[in-house]
Protein backbone atom coordinates (compact mmCIF):
# COMPACT_ATOMS: atom_id res chain seq x y z
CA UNK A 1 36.85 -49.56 54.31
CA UNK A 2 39.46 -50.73 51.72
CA UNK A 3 38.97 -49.89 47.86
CA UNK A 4 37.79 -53.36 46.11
CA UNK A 5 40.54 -55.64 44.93
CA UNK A 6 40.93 -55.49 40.87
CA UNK A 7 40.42 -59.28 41.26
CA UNK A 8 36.99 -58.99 43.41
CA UNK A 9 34.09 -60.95 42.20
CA UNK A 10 32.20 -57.03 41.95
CA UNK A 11 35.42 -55.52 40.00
CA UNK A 12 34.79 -58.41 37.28
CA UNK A 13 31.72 -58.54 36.89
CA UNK A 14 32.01 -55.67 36.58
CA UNK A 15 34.24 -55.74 33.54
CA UNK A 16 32.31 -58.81 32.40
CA UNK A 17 29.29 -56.56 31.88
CA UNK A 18 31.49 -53.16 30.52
CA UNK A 19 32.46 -55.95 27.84
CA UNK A 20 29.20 -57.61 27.31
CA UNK A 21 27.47 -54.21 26.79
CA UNK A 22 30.17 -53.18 24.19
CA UNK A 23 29.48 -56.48 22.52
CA UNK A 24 25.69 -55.80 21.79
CA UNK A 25 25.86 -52.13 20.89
CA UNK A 26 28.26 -53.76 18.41
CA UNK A 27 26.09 -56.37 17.37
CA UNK A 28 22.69 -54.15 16.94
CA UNK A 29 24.34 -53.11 13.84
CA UNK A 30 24.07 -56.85 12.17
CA UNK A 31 20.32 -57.58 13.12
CA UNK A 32 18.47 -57.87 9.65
CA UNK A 33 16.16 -54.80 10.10
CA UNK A 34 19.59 -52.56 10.95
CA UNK A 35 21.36 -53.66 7.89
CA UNK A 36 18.16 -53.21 5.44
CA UNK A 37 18.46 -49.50 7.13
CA UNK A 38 21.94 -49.20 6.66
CA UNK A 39 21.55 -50.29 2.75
CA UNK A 40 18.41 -48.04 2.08
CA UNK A 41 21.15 -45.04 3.90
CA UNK A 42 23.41 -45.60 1.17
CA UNK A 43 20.79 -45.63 -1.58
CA UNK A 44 19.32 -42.48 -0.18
CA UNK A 45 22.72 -40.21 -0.09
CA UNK A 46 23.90 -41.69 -3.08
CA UNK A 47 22.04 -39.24 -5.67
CA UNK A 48 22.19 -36.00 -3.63
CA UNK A 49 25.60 -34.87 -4.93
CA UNK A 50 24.40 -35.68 -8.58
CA UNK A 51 22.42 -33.06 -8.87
CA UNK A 52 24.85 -30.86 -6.00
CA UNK A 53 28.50 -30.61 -5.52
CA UNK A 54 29.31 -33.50 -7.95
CA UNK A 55 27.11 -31.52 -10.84
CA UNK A 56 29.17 -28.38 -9.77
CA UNK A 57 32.67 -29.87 -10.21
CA UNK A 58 31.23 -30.79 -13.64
CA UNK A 59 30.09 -27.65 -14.60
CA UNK A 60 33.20 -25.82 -13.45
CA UNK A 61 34.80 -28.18 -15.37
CA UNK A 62 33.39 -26.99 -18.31
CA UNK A 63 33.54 -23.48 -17.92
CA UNK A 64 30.26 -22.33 -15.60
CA UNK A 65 30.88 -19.20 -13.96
CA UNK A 66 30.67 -19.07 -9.64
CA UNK A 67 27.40 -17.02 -9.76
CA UNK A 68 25.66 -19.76 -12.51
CA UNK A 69 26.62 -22.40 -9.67
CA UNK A 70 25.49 -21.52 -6.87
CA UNK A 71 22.20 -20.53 -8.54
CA UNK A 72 21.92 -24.29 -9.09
CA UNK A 73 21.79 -24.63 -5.31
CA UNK A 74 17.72 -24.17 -6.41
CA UNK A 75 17.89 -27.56 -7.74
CA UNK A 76 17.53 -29.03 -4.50
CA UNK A 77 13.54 -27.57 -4.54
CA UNK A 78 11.94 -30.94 -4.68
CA UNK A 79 13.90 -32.03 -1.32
CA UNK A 80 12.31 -28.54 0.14
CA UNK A 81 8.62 -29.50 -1.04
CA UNK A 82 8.59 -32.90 -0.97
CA UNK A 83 5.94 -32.44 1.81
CA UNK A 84 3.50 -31.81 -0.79
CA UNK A 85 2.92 -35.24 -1.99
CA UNK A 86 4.41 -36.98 1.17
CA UNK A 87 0.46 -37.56 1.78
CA UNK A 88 0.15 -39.60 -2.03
CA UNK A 89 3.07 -41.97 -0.14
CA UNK A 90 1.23 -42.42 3.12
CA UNK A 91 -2.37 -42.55 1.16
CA UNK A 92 -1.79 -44.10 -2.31
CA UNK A 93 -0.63 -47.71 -3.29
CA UNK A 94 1.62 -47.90 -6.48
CA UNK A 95 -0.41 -50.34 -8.67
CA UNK A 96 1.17 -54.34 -8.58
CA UNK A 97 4.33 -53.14 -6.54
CA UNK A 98 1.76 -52.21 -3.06
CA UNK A 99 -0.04 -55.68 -3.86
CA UNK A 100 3.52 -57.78 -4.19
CA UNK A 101 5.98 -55.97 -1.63
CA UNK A 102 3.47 -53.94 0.61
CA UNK A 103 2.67 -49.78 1.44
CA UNK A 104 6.13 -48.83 2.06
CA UNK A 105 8.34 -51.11 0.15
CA UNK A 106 5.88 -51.00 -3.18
CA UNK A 107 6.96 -47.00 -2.74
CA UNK A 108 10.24 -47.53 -2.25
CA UNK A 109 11.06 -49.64 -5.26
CA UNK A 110 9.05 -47.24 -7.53
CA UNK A 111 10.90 -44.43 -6.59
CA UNK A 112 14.22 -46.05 -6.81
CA UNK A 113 13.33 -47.38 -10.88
CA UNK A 114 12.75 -43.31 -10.96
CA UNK A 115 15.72 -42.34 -9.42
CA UNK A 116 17.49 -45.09 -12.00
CA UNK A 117 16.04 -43.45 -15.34
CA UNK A 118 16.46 -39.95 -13.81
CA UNK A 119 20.67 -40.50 -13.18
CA UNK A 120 20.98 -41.73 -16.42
CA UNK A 121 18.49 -38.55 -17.99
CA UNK A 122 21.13 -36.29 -16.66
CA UNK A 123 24.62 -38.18 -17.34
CA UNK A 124 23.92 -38.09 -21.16
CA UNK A 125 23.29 -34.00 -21.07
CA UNK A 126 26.07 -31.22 -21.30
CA UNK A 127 26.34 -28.52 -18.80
CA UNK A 128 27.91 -26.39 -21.74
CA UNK A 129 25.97 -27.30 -24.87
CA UNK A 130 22.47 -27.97 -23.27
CA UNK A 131 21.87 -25.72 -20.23
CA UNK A 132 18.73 -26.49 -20.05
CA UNK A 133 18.50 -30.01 -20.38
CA UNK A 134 21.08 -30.23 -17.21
CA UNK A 135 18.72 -28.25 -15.68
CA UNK A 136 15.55 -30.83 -16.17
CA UNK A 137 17.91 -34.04 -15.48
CA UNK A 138 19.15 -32.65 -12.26
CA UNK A 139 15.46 -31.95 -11.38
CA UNK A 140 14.31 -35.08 -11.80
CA UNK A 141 17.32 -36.79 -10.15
CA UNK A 142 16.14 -34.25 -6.84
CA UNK A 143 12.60 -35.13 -7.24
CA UNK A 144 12.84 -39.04 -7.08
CA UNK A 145 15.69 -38.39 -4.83
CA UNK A 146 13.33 -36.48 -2.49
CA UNK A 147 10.42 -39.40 -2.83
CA UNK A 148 12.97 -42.39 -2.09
CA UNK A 149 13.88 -40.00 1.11
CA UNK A 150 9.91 -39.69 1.48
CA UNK A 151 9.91 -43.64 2.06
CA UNK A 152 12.98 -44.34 3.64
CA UNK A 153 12.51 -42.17 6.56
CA UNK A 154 9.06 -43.51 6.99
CA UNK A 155 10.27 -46.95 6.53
CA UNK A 156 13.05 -46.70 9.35
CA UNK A 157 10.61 -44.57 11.70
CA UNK A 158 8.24 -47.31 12.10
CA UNK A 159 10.71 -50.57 11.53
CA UNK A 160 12.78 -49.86 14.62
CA UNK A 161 11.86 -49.63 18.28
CA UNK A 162 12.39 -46.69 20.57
CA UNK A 163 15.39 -48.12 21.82
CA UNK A 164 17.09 -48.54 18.33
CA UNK A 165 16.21 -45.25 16.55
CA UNK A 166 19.39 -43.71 18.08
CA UNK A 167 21.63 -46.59 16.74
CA UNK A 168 19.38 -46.66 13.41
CA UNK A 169 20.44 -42.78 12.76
CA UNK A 170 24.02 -44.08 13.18
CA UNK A 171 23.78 -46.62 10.92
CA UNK A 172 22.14 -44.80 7.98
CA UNK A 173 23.77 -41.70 8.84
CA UNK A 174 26.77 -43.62 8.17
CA UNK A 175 25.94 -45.64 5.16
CA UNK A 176 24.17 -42.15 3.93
CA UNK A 177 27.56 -40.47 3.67
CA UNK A 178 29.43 -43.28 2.25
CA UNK A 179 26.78 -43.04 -0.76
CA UNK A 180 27.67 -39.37 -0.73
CA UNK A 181 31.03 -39.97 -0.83
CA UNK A 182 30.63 -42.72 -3.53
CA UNK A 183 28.86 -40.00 -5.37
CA UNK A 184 31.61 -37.36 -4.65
CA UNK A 185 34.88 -39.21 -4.69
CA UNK A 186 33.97 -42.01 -6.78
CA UNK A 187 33.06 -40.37 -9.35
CA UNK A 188 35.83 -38.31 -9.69
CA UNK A 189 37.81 -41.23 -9.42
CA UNK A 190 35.58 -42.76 -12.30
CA UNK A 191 35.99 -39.96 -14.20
CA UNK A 192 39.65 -39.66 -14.15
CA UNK A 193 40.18 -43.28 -15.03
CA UNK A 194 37.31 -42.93 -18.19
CA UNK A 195 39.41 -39.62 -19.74
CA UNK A 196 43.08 -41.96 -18.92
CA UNK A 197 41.25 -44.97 -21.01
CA UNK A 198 40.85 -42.16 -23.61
CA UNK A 199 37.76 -41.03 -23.51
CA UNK A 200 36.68 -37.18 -23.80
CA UNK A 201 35.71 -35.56 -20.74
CA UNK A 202 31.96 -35.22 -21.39
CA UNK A 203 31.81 -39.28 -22.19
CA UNK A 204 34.11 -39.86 -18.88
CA UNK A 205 31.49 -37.99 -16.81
CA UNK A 206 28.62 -39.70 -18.82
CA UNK A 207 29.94 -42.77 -17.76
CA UNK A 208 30.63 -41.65 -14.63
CA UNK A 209 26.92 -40.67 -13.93
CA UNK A 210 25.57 -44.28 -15.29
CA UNK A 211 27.43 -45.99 -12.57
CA UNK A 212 25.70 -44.05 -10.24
CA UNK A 213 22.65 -45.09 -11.63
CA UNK A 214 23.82 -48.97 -11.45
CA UNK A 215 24.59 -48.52 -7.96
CA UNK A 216 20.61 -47.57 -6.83
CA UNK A 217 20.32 -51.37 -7.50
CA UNK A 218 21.63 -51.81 -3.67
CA UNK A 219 18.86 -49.78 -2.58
CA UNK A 220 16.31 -52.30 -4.52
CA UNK A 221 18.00 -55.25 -3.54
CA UNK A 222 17.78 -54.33 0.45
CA UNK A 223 14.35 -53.35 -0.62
CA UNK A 224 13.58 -56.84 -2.23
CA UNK A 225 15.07 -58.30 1.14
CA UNK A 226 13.10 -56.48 3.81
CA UNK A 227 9.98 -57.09 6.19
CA UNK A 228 6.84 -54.47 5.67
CA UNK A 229 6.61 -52.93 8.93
CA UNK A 230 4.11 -53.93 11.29
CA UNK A 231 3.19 -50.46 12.09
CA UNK A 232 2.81 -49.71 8.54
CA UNK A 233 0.26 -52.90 8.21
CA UNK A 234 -1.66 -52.13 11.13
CA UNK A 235 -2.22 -48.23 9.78
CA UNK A 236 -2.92 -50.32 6.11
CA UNK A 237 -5.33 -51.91 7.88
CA UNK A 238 -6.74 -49.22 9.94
CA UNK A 239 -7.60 -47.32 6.44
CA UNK A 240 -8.95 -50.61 4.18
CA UNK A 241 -11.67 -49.86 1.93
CA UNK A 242 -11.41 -46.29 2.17
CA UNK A 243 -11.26 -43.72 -0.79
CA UNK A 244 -8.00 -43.18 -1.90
CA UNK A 245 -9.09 -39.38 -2.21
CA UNK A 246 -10.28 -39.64 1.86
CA UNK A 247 -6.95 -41.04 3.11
CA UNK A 248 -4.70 -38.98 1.43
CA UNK A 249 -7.01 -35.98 2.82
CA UNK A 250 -6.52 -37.38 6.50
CA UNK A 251 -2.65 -38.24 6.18
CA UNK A 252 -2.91 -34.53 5.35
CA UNK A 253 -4.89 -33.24 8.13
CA UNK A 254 -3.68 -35.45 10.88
CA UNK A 255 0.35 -34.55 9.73
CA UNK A 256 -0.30 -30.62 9.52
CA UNK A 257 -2.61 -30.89 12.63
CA UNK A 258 0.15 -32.33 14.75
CA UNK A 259 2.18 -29.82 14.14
CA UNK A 260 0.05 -26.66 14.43
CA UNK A 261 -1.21 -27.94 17.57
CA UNK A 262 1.96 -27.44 18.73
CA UNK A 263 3.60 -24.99 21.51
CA UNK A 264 5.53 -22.19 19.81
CA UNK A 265 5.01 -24.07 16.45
CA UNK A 266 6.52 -20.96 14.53
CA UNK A 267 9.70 -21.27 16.59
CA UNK A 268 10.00 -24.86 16.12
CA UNK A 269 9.66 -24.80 12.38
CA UNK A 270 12.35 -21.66 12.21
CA UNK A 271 14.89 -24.13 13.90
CA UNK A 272 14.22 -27.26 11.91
CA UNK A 273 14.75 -24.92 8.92
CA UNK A 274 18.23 -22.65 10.44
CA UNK A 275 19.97 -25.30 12.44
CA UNK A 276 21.65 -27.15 9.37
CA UNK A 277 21.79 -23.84 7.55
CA UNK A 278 25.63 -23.29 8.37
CA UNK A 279 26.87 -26.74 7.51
CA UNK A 280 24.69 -26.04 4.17
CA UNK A 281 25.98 -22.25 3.58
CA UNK A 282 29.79 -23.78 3.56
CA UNK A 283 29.10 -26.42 1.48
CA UNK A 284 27.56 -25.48 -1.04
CA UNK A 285 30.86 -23.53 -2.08
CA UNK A 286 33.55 -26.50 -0.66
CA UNK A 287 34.53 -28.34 -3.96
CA UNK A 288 34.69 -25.27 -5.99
CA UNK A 289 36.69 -23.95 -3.35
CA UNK A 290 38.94 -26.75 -3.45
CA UNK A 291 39.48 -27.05 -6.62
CA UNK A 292 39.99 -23.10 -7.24
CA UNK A 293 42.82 -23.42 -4.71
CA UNK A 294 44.84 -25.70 -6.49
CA UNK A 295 44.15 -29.05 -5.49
CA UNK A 296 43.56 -31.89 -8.64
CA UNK A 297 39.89 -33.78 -8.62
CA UNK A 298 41.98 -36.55 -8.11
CA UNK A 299 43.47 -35.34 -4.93
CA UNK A 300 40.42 -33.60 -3.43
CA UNK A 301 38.49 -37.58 -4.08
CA UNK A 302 41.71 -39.57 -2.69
CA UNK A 303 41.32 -37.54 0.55
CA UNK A 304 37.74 -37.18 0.98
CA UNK A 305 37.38 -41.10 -0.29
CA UNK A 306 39.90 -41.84 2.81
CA UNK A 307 40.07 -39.63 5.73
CA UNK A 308 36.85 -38.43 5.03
CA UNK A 309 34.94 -41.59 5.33
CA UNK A 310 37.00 -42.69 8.49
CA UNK A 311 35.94 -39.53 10.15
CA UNK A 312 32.50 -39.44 9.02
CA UNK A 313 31.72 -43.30 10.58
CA UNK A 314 33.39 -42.16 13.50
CA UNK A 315 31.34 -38.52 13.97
CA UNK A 316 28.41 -41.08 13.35
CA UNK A 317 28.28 -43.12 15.68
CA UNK A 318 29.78 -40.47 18.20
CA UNK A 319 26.86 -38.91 17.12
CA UNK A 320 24.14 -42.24 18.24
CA UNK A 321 26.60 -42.14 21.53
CA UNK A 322 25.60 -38.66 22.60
CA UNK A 323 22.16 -39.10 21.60
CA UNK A 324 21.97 -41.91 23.50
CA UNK A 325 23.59 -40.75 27.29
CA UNK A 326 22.65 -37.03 26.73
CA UNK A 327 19.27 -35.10 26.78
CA UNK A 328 18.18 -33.75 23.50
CA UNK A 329 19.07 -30.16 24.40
CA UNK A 330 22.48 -30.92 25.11
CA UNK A 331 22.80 -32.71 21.63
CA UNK A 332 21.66 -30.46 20.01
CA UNK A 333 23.97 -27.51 21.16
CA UNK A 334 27.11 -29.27 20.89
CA UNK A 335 26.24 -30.36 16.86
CA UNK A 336 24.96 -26.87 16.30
CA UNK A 337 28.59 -25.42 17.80
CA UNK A 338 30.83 -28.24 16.57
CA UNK A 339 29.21 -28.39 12.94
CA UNK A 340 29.62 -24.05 12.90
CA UNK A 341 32.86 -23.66 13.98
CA UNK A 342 34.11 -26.19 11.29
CA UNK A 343 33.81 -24.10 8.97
CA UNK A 344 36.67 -22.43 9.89
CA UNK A 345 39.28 -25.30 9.26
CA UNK A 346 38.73 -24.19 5.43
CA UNK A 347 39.53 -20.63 6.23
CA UNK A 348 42.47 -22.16 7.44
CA UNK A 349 43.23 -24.48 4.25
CA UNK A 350 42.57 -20.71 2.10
CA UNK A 351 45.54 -19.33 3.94
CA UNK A 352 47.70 -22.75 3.98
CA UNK A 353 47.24 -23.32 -0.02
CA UNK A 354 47.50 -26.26 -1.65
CA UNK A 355 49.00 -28.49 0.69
CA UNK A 356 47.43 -32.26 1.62
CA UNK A 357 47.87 -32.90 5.12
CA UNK A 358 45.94 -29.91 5.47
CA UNK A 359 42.76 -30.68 3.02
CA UNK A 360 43.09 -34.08 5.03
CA UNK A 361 42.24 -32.34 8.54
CA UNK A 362 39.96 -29.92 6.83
CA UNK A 363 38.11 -32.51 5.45
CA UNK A 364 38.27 -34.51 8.68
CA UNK A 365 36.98 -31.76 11.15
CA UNK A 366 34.09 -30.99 8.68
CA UNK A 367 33.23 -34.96 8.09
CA UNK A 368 33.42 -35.80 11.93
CA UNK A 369 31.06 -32.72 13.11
CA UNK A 370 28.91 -32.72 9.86
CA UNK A 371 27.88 -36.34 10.76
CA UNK A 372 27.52 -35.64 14.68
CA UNK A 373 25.40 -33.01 13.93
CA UNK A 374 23.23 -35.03 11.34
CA UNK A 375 22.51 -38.02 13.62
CA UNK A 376 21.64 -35.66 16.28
CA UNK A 377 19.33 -33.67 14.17
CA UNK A 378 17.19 -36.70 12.92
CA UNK A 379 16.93 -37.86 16.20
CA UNK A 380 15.19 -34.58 17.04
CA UNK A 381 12.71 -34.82 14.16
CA UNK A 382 12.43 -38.28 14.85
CA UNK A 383 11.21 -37.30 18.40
CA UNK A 384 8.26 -35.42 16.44
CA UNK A 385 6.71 -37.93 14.25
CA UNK A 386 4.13 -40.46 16.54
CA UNK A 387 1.78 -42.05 14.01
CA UNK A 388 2.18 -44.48 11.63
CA UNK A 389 -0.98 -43.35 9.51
CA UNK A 390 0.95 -40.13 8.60
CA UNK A 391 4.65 -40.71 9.37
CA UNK A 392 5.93 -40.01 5.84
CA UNK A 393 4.04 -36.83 5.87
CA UNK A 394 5.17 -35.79 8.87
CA UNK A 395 9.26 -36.40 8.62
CA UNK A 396 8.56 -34.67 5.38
CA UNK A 397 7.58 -31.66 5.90
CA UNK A 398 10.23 -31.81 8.44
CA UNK A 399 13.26 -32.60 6.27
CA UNK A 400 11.94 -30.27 3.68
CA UNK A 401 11.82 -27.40 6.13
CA UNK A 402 15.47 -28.44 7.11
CA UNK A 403 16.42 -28.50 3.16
CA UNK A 404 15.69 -24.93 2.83
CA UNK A 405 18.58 -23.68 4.24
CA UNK A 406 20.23 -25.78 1.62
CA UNK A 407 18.89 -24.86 -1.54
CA UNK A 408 17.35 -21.21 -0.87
CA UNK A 409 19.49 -19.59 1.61
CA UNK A 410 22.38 -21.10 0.21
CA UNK A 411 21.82 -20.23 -3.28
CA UNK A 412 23.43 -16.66 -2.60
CA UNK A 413 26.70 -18.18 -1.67
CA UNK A 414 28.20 -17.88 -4.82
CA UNK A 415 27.94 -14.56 -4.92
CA UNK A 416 29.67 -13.76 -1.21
CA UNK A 417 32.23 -16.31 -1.80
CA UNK A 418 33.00 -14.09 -5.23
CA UNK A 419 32.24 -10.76 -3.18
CA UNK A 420 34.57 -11.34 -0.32
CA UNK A 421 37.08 -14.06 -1.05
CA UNK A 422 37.45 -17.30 0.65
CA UNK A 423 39.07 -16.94 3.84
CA UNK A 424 36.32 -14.25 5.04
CA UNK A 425 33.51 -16.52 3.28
CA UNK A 426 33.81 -19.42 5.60
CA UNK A 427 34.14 -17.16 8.71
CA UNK A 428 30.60 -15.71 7.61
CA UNK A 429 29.26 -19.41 6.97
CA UNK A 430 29.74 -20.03 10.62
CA UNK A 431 28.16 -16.27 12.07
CA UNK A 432 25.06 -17.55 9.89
CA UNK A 433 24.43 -20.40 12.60
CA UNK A 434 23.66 -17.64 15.37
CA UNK A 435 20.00 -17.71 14.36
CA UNK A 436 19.34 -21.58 14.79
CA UNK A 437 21.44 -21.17 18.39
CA UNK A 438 19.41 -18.39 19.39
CA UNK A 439 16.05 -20.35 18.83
CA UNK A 440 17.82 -23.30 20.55
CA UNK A 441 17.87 -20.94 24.37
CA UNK A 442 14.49 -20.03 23.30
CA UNK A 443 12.83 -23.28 22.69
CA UNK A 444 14.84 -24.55 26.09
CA UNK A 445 13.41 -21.81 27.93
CA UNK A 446 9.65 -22.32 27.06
CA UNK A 447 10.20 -25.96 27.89
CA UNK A 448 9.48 -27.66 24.05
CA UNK A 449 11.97 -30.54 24.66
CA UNK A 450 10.64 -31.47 27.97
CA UNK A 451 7.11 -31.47 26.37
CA UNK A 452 9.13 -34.35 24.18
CA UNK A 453 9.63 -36.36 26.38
CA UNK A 454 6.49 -36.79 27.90
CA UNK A 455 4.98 -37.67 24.45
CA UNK A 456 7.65 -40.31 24.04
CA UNK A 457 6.64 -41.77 27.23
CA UNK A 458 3.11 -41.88 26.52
């Protein structure tokens, strides 16, 4: 039998279909529901640097020592606990907005008005002259932060089908690190151009930190523009006329109950919580690292601004790729090894100095795995949370758990970084992911993903 001729009817159709399938996966990205997601993305990873790296660079600005910085690592708290009154967002109604928008939109645009007043709160303090009143604006920024996360995550659960989630993680994956960027590298840029117009550094970063605040209007806007879900109706309706004190009392049950109920719960929770933990232990320290080794806030936010974001989109939707072809596992140990052994391009950039084709790759490796390993992990919790009448609760406690490697177990990092020196700090920020790929084999073993998949099939 000959090999088919490349001009065969099979051969292109072949082709015909190769191209027609690239052409939807392309196109799944401009249906309404994926760019509300992809807006609400940017809106959510927009303020997490305010009150994180960005507020660092500030405070080493002014003076802060390395220890003082990485205690503020505990800011992040609210994003640990939000789980706590997840159940007031799945239960409660804010009063007019629930009425006029519906359950999860009324939520969302009260927590992004927060998140608006909260920004500006902590632009107008001084990290220097009012310690304290840094430390209460970059609280509150994390707290409505963490409720607008509460919403969103809920909101994107239940708007997209099964066979969308994967390319909905890309999307506000994506648009989450551009608003991280924006909040990274645009400020700095913002910054530098306030104190070259003449103003003194702490009105430059004042100014800097309104912006920030305008920019939430995005988030309210793709708010203002999307459908309620219809899961999120049905579960409205499913609860009507009930106490408010009795269905914020079952959202609680029925999220906890899921997840106690579970096979090797313990295990599972110890993951969620450890397998970000070495992507979080590293960066924590990255921008004062940077900026201790020589490199200008202008240069660090011209790369990070440019290569960064190219190799962020890309590890995105490289990241929706795997999760599509590949089992869950499988995902999930080649984000867990890619996203550790990044760490090592900056023990590289410590030895290389200040030189910017090499903060370019650094910045590059670490963008491209950090988001592979991102979209990968939310598709994992997303695998978790079934119900509409307690989805917010549920993702959660889930992201909270995951945020404690962030804010607690990173808060030390300051101090090893000062202990041992750079070079030998990010080689220890990727040994610390051994944990997370140790309960990996385990939960594999005792068969917790297959057990997964069956409930998704149900």
């Amino acid at each position: 039998m000959t090999a088919p001729d490349a001009t065969s009817p099979s051969t292109a159709d072949d082709k015909i279909k190769a191209r027609t399938s690239w052409f939807e996966a392309l196109t799944i990205y401009l249906r309404p529901r994926m760019l509300v997601v992809l807006f609400l993305g940017f809106s959510s990873g927009l303020p997490l640097a305010l009150s994180g790296s960005t507020l660092s660079i500030w405070m080493r600005e002014s003076g802060v020592d390395l220890k003082t910085i990485g205690l503020f690592a505990l800011i992040g708290t609210p994003y640990t606990i939000k789980f706590l009154w997840a159940p007031l967002v799945d239960a409660l109604h804010v009063p007019l907005l629930t009425r006029w928008l519906g359950r999860r939109r009324g939520w969302l645009v009260f927590s992004q008005l927060l998140l608006i007043a909260a920004i500006v709160l902590l632009g107008l303090t001084d990290p220097v002259q009012s310690p304290l009143a840094v430390v209460i604006g970059a609280l509150m920024v994390a707290t409505a932060s963490a409720t607008q996360d509460i919403v969103i995550d809920a909101f994107r659960v239940e708007s997209l089908p099964d066979n969308e989630q994967a390319d909905g993680m890309a999307a506000y994956v994506n648009a989450y690190r551009i608003g991280l960027l924006v909040s990274t590298a645009g400020v700095l840029f913002l910054v530098s151009g306030f104190e070259k117009s003449g103003y003194i550094k702490s009105q430059a970063w004042t100014f800097g930190y309104v912006t920030m605040a305008a920019l939430v209007l995005i988030g309210i806007v793709a708010t203002l523009f999307a459908i309620e879900p219809e899961q999120s109706k049905r579960a409205e309706a499913e609860t009507q006329g009930m106490d408010g004190f009795l269905r914020i009392m079952n959202a609680t049950k029925g999220a906890f109950q899921d997840f106690l109920l579970r096979k090797d719960v313990f295990a599972v929770l110890a993951f969620v919580v450890l397998y970000k933990f070495t992507d979080a232990f590293a960066g924590i320290m990255t921008a004062p690292f940077v900026i201790d080794l020589g490199f200008t806030r202008t240069d660090y936010a011209a790369i990070v601004k440019g290569v960064g974001l190219i190799a962020t989109l890309a590890g995105g939707f490289a990241g929706a790729f795997l999760a599509r072809a590949w089992s869950v596992q499988a995902c999930l140990w080649t984000g867990g090894i890619l996203q550790a052994l990044s760490n090592l391009a900056f023990s590289w950039l410590a030895f290389v100095g200040v030189n910017q084709w090499a903060l370019a790759l650094t910045i590059a490796v670490e963008s491209f795995t950090g988001a592979i390993g991102t979209v990968i992990f939310l598709a994992y919790i997303t695998s978790m949370c079934q119900s509409p009448l307690h989805t917010a609760t549920q993702y959660a406690l889930l992201t909270a758990l995951s945020a404690i490697g962030r804010t607690y177990l990173s808060s030390g990092a300051g101090f090893v970084a000062q202990s041992t020196g750079w070079p030998l700090f990010f080689i220890l920020s990727v040994l610390v992911a051994i944990p997370s790929l140790l309960l990996l084999a385990w939960l594999q073993h005792r068969g917790h993903f297959g057990e997964l998949k069956r409930a998704e099939q149900r």
